[in-house]
C-alpha atoms as a PDB file:
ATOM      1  CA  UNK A   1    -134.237   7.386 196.074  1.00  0.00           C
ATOM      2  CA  UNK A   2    -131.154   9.619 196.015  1.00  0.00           C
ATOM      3  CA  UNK A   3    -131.070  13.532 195.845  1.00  0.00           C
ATOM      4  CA  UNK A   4    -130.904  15.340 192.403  1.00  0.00           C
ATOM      5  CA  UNK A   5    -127.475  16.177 191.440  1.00  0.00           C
ATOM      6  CA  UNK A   6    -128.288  20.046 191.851  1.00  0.00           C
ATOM      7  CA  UNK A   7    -129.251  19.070 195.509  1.00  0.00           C
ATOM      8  CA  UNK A   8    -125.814  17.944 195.973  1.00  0.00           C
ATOM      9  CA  UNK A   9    -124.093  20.641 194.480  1.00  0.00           C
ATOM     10  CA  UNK A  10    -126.603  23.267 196.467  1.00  0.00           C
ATOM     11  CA  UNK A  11    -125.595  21.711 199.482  1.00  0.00           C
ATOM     12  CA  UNK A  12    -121.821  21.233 199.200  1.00  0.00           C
ATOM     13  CA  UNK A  13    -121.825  25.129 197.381  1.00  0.00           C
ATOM     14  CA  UNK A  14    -123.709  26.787 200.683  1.00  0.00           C
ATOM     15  CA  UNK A  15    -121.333  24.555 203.041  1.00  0.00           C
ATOM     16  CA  UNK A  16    -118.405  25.735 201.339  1.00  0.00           C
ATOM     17  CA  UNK A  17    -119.630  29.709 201.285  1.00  0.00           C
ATOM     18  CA  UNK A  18    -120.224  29.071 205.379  1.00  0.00           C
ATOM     19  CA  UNK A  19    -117.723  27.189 206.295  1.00  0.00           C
ATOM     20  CA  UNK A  20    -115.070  29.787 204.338  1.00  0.00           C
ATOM     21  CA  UNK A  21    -117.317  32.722 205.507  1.00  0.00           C
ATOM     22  CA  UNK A  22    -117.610  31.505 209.440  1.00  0.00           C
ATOM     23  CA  UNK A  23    -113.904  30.463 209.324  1.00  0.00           C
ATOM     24  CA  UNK A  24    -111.940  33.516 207.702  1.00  0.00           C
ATOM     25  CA  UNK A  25    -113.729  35.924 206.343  1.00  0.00           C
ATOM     26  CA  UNK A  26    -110.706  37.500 204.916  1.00  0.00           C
ATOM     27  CA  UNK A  27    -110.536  35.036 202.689  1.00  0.00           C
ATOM     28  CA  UNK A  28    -114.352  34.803 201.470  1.00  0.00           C
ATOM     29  CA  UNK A  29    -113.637  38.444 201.118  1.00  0.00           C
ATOM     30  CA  UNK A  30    -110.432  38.120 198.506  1.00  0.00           C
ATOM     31  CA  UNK A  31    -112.305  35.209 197.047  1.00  0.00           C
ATOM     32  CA  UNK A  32    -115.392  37.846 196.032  1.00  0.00           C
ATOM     33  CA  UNK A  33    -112.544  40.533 195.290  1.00  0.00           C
ATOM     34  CA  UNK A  34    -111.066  38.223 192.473  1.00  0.00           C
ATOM     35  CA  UNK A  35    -114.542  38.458 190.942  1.00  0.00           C
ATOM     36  CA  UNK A  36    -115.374  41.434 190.653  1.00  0.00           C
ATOM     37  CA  UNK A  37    -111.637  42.120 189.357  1.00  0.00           C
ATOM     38  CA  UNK A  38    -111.608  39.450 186.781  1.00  0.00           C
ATOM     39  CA  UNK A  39    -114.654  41.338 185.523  1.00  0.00           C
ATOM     40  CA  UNK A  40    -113.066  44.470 185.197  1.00  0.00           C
ATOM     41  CA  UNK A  41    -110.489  42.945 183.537  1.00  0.00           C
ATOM     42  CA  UNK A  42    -112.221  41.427 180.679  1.00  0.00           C
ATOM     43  CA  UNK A  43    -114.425  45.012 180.539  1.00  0.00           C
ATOM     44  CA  UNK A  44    -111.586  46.824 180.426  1.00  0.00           C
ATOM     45  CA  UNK A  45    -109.833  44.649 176.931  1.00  0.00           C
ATOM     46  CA  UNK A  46    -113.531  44.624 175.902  1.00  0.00           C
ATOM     47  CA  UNK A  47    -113.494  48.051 175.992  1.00  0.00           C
ATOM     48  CA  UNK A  48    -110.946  48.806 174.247  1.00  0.00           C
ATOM     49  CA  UNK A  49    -111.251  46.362 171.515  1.00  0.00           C
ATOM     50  CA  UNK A  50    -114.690  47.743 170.977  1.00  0.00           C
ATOM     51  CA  UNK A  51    -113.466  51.394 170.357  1.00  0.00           C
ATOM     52  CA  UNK A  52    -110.619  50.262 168.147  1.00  0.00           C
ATOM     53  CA  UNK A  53    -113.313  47.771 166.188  1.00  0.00           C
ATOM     54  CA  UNK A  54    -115.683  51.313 166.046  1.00  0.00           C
ATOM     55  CA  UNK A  55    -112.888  53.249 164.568  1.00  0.00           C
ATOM     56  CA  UNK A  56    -112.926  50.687 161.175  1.00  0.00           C
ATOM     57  CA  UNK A  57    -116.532  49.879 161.139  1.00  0.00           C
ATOM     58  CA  UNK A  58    -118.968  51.859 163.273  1.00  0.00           C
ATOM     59  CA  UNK A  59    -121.507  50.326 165.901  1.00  0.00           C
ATOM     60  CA  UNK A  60    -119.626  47.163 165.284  1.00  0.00           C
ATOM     61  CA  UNK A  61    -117.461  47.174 168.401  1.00  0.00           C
ATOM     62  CA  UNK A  62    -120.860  46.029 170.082  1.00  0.00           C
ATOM     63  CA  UNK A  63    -120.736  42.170 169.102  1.00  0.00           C
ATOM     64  CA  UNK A  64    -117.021  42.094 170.203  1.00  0.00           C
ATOM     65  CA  UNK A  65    -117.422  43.445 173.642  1.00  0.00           C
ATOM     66  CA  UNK A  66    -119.617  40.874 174.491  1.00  0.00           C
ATOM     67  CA  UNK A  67    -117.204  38.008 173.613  1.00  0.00           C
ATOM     68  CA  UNK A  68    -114.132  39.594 175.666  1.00  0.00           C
ATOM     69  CA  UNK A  69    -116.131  40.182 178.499  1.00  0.00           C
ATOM     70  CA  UNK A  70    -117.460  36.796 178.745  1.00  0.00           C
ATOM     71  CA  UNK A  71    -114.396  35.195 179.644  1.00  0.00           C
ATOM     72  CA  UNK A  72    -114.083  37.372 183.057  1.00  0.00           C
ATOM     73  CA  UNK A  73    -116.946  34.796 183.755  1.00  0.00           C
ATOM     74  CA  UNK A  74    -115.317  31.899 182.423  1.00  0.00           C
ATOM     75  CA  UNK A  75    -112.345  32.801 184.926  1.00  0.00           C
ATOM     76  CA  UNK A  76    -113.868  32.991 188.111  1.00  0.00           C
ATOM     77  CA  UNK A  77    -115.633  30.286 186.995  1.00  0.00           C
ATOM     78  CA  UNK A  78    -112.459  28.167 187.141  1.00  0.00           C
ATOM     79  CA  UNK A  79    -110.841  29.457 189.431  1.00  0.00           C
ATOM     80  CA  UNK A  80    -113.558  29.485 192.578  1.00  0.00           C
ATOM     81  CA  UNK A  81    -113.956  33.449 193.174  1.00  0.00           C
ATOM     82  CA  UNK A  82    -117.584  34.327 195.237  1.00  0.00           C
ATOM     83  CA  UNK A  83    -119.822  36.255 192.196  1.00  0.00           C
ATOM     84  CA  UNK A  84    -122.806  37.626 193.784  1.00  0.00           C
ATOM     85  CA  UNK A  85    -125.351  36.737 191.181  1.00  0.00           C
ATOM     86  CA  UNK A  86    -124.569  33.326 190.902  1.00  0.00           C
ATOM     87  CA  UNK A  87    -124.445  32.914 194.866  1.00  0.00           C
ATOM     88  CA  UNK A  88    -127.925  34.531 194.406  1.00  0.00           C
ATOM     89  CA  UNK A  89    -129.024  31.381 192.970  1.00  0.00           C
ATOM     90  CA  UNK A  90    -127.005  29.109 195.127  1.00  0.00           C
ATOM     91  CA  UNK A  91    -127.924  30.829 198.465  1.00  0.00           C
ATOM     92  CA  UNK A  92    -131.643  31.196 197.494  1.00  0.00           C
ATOM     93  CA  UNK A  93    -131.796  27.148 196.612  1.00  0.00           C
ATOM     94  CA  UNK A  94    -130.053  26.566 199.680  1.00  0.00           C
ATOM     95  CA  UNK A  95    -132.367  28.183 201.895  1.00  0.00           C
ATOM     96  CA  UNK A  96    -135.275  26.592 200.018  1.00  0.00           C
ATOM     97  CA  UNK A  97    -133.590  22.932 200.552  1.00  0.00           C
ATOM     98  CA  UNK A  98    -132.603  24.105 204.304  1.00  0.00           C
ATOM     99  CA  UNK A  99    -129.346  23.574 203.379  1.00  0.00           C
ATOM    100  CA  UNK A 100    -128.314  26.849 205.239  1.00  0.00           C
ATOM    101  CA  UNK A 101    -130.070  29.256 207.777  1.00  0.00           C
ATOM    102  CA  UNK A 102    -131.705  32.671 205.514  1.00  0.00           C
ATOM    103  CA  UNK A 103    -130.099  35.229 207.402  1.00  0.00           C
ATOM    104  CA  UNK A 104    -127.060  33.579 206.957  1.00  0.00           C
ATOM    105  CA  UNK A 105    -127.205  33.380 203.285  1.00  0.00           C
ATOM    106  CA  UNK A 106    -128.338  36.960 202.997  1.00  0.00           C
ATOM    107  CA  UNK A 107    -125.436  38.248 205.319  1.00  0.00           C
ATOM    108  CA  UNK A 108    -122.799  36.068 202.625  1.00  0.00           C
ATOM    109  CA  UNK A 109    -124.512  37.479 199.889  1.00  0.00           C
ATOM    110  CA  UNK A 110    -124.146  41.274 200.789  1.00  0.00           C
ATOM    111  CA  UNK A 111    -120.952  40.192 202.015  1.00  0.00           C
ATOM    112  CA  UNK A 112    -120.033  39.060 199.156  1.00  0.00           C
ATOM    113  CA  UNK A 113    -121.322  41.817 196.776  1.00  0.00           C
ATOM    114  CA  UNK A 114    -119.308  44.412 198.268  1.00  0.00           C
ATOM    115  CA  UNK A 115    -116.213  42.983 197.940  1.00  0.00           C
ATOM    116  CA  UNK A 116    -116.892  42.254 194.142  1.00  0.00           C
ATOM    117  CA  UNK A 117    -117.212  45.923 194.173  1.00  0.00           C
ATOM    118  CA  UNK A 118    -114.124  46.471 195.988  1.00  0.00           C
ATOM    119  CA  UNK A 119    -112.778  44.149 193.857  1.00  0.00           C
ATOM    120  CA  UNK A 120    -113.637  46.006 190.936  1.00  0.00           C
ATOM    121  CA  UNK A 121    -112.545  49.698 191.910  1.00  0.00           C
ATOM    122  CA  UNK A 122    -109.191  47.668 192.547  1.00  0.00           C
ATOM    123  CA  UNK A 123    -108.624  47.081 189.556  1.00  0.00           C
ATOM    124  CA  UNK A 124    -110.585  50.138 187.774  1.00  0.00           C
ATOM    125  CA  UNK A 125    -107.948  52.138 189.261  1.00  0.00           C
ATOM    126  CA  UNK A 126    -104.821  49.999 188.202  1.00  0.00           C
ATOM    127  CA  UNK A 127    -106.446  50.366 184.597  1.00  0.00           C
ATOM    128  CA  UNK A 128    -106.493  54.061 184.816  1.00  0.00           C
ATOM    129  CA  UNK A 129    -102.743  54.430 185.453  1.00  0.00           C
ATOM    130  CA  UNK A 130    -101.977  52.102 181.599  1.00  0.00           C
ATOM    131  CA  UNK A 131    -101.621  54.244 178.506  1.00  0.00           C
ATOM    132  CA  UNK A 132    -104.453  52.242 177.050  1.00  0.00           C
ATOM    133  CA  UNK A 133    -107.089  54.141 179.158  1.00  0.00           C
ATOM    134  CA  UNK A 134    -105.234  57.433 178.846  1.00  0.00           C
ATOM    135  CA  UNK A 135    -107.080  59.361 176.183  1.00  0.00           C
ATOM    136  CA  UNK A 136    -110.418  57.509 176.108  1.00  0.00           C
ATOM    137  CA  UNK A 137    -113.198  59.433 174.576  1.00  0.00           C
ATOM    138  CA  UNK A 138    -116.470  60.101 176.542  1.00  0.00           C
ATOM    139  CA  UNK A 139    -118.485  59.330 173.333  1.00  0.00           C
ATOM    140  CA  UNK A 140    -116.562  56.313 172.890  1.00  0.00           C
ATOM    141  CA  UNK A 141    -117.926  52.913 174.125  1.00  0.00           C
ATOM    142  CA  UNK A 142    -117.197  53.164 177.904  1.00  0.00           C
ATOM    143  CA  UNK A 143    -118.779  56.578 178.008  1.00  0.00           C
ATOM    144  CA  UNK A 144    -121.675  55.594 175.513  1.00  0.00           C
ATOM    145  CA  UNK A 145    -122.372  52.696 177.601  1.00  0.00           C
ATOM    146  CA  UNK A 146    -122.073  53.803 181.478  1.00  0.00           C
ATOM    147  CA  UNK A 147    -124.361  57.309 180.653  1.00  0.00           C
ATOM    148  CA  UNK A 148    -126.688  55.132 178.436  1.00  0.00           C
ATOM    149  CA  UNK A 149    -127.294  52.736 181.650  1.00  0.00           C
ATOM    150  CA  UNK A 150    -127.848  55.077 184.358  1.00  0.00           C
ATOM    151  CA  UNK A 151    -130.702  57.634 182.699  1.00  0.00           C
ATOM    152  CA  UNK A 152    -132.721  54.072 182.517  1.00  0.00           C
ATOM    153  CA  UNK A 153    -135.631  54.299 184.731  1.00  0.00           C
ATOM    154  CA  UNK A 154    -135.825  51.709 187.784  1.00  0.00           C
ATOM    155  CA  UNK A 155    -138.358  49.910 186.017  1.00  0.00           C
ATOM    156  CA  UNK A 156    -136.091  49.216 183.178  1.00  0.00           C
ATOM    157  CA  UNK A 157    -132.966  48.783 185.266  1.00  0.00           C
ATOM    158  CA  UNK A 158    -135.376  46.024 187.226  1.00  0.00           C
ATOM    159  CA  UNK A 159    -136.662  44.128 184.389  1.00  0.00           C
ATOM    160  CA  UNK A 160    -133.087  44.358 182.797  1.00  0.00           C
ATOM    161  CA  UNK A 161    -131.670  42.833 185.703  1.00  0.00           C
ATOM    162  CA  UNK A 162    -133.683  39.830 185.740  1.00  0.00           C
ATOM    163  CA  UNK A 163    -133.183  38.953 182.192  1.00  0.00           C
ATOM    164  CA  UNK A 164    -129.467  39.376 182.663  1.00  0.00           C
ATOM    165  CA  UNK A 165    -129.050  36.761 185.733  1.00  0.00           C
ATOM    166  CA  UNK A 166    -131.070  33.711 184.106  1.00  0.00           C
ATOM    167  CA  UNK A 167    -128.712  34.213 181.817  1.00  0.00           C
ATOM    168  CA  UNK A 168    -126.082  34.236 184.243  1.00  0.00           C
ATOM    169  CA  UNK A 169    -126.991  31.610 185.934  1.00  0.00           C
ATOM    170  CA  UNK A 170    -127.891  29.257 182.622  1.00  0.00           C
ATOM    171  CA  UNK A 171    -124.330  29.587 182.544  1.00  0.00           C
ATOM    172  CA  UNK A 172    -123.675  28.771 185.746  1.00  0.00           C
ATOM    173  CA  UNK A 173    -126.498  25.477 185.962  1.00  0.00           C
ATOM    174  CA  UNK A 174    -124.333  24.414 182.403  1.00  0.00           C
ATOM    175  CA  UNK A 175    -120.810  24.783 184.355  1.00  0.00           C
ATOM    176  CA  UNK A 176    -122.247  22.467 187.054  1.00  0.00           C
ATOM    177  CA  UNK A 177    -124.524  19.929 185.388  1.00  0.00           C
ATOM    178  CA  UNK A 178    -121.704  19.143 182.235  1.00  0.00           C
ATOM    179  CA  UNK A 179    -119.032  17.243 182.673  1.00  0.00           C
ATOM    180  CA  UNK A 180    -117.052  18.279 179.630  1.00  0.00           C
ATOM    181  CA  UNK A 181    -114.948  21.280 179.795  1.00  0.00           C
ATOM    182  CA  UNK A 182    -115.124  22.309 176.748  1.00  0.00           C
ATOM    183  CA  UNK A 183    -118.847  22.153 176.523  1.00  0.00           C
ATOM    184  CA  UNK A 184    -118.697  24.115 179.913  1.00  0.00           C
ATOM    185  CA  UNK A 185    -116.908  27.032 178.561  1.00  0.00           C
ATOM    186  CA  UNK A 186    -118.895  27.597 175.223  1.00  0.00           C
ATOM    187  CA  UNK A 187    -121.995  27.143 177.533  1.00  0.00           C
ATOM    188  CA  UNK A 188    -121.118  30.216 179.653  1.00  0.00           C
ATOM    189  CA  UNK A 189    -119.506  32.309 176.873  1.00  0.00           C
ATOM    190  CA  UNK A 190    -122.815  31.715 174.902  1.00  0.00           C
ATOM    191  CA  UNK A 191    -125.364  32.392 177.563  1.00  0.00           C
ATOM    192  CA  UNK A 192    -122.626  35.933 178.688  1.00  0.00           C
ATOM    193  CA  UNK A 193    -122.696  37.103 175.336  1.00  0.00           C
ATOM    194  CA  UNK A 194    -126.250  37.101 175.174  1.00  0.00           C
ATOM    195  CA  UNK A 195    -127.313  39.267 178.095  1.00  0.00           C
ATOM    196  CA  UNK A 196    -124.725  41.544 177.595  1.00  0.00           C
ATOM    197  CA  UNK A 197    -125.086  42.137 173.538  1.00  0.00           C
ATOM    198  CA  UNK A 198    -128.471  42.979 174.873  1.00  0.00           C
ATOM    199  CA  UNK A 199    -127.184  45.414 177.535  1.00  0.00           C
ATOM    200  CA  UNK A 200    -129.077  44.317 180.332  1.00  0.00           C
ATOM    201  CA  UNK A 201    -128.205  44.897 183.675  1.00  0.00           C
ATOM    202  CA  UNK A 202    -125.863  42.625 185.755  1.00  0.00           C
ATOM    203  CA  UNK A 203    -124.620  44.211 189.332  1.00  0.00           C
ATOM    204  CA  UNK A 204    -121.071  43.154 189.377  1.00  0.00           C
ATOM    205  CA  UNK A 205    -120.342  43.878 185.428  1.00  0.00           C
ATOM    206  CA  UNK A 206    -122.202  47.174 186.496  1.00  0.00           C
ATOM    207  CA  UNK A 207    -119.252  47.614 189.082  1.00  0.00           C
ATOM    208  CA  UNK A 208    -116.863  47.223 186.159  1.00  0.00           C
ATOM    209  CA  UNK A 209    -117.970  49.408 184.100  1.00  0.00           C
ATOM    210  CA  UNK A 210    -118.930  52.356 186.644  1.00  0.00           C
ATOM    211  CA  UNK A 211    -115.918  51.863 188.352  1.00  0.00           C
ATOM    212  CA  UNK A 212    -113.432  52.351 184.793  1.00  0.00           C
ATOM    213  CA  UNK A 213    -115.439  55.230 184.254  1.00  0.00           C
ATOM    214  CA  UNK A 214    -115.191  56.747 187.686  1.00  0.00           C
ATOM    215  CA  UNK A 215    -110.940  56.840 187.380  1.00  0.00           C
ATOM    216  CA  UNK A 216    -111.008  58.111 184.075  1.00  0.00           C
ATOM    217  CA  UNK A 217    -110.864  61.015 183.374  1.00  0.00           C
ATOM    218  CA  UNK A 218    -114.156  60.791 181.072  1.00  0.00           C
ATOM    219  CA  UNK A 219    -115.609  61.207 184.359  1.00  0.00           C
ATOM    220  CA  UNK A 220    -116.272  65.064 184.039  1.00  0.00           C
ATOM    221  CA  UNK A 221    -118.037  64.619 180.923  1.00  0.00           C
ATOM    222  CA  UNK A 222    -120.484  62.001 182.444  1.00  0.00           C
ATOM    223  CA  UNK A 223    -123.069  63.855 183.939  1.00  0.00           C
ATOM    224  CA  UNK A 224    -125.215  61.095 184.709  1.00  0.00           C
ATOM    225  CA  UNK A 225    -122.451  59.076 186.713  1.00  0.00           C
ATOM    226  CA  UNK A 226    -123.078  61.096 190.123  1.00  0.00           C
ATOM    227  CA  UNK A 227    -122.835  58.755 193.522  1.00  0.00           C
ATOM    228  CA  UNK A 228    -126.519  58.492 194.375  1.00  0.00           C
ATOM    229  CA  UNK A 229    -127.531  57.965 190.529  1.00  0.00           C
ATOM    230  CA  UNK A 230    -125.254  55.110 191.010  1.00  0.00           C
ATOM    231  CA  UNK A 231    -126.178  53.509 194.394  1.00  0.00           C
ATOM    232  CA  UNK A 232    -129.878  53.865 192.773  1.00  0.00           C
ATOM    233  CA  UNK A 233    -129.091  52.017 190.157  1.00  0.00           C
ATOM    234  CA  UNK A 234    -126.692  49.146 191.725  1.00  0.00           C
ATOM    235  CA  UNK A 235    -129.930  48.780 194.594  1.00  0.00           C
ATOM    236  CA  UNK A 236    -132.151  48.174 191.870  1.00  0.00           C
ATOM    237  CA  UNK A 237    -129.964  46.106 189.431  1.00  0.00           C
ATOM    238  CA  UNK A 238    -129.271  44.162 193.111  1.00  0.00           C
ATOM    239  CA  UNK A 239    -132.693  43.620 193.335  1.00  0.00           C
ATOM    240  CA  UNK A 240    -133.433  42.181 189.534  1.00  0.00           C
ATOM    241  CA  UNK A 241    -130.970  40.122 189.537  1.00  0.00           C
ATOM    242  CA  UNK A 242    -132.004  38.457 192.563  1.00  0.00           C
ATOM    243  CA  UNK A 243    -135.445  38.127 191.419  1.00  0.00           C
ATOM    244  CA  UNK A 244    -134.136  36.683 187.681  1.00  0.00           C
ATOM    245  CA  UNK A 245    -131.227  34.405 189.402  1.00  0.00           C
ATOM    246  CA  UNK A 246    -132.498  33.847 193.006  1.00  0.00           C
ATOM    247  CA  UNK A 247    -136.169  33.624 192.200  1.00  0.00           C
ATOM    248  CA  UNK A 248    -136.736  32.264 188.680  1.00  0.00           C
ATOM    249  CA  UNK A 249    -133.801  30.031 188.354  1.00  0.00           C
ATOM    250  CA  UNK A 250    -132.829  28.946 192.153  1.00  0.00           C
ATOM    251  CA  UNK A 251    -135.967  28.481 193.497  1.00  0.00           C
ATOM    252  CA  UNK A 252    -137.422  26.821 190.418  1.00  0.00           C
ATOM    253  CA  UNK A 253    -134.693  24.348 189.971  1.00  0.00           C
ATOM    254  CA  UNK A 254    -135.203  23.800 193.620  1.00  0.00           C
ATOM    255  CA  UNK A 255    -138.730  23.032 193.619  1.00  0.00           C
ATOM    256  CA  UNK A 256    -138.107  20.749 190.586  1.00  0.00           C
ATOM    257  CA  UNK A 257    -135.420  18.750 191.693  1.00  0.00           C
ATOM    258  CA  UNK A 258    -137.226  18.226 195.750  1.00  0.00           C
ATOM    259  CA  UNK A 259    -139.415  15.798 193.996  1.00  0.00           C
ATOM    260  CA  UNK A 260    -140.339  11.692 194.572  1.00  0.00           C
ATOM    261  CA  UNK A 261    -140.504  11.438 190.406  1.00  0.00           C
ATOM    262  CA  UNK A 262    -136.657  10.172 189.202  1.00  0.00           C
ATOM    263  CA  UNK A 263    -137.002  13.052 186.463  1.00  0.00           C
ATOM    264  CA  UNK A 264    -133.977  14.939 188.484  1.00  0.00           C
ATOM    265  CA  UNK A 265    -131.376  17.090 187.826  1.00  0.00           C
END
């Protein structure tokens, strides 16, 4: 009997992420940069969008945020950059399977989360040289947002992080199980829009956000954005999503799929 299709995929995803990371890790590097830029970029739009929306109808800027930011996903998505919380679920599966060593997979995935933040203050920085970030106000959405985020407790910050990556990885399981690429991209726009409407807490749109916030000059006015606040709450929000994307959808889809039965993924 013949491995699930998510076996396959595990296996040719965590040979791919060595075999780029062992090889040139330059590259795996710019790879995990475009990430966590293509994130910032569809924050950034999102972010302004939302404050312009605010201006005609208040409050209502929050359901189109959401749907601009979703399609940072939907391009590194298509165009194969490393995003941390979905190699949470990859790397986690893969260990499970055997498919790579575990101290491998946890050196790729740290690897690979800091460059989606370098990737992100990369571009956080380009956007605070356009006029469009010039004169944003620190109780507009950005601000709002980014102070709301980092009074949460770690508790909430933890329990907000798993939520967010089984949604980010529901996403990601639709993008590789459908063969239609339409259905593909409504899959991961609707299952984006849903953890982030509901403001929970994913690491790398985390990066965006803190990072716009950091090179603007809303900054001063931000008194909970202060470097160890931060690193507290990226640790934690690590941590979550790990549990909610590694844990709860890698290792379960794992389990199911290293099965006898022909009910396979």
């Amino acid at each position: 009997m013949g491995e699930s299709n998510f076996v396959l995929k595990v296996e040719a995803a965590c040979q791919k992420k060595e075999e780029l990371y062992t090889a040139s890790k330059a590259r795996y590097a710019v790879r995990s940069m475009f990430a966590g830029a293509f994130l910032t970029m569809s924050t950034a739009v999102g972010i302004v969008g939302a404050d312009l929306l605010n201006t005609f109808l208040p409050g209502s800027g929050r359901f189109l945020f959401p749907f601009i930011f979703a399609w940072g996903l939907v391009y590194l998505l298509f165009l194969n950059s490393e995003l941390t919380t979905s190699n949470m679920m990859y790397l986690t599966a893969g260990v499970y399977l055997k498919k790579i060593d575990w101290k491998k997979a946890l050196e790729i995935l740290l690897y690979c989360t800091f460059f989606n933040l370098v990737g992100a203050l990369l571009l956080a920085f380009l956007f605070s040289q356009t006029s469009a970030f010039a004169n944003l106000n620190p109780k507009g959405f950005l601000g709002s947002v980014v102070e709301m985020k980092l009074q949460r407790s770690n508790q909430l910050v933890f329990f907000e992080g798993i939520i967010a990556n089984i949604f980010v990885n529901i996403a990601i399981l639709s993008y590789l199980f459908f063969k239609d690429e339409t259905a593909k991209v409504l899959m991961a726009l609707s299952a984006i829009y849903m953890f982030v409407f509901l403001t929970n807490e994913h690491i790398a749109a985390n990066f965006a956000s803190f990072s716009l916030a950091t090179f603007n000059s809303i900054s001063k006015d931000l008194p909970h954005l202060e470097f160890f606040n931060v690193l507290r709450h990226y640790t934690v929000t690590f941590v979550g999503n790990w549990v909610g994307g590694g844990v709860i959808m890698g290792l379960a889809y794992a389990w199911l799929n290293r099965t006898q039965t022909i009910y396979k993924d």
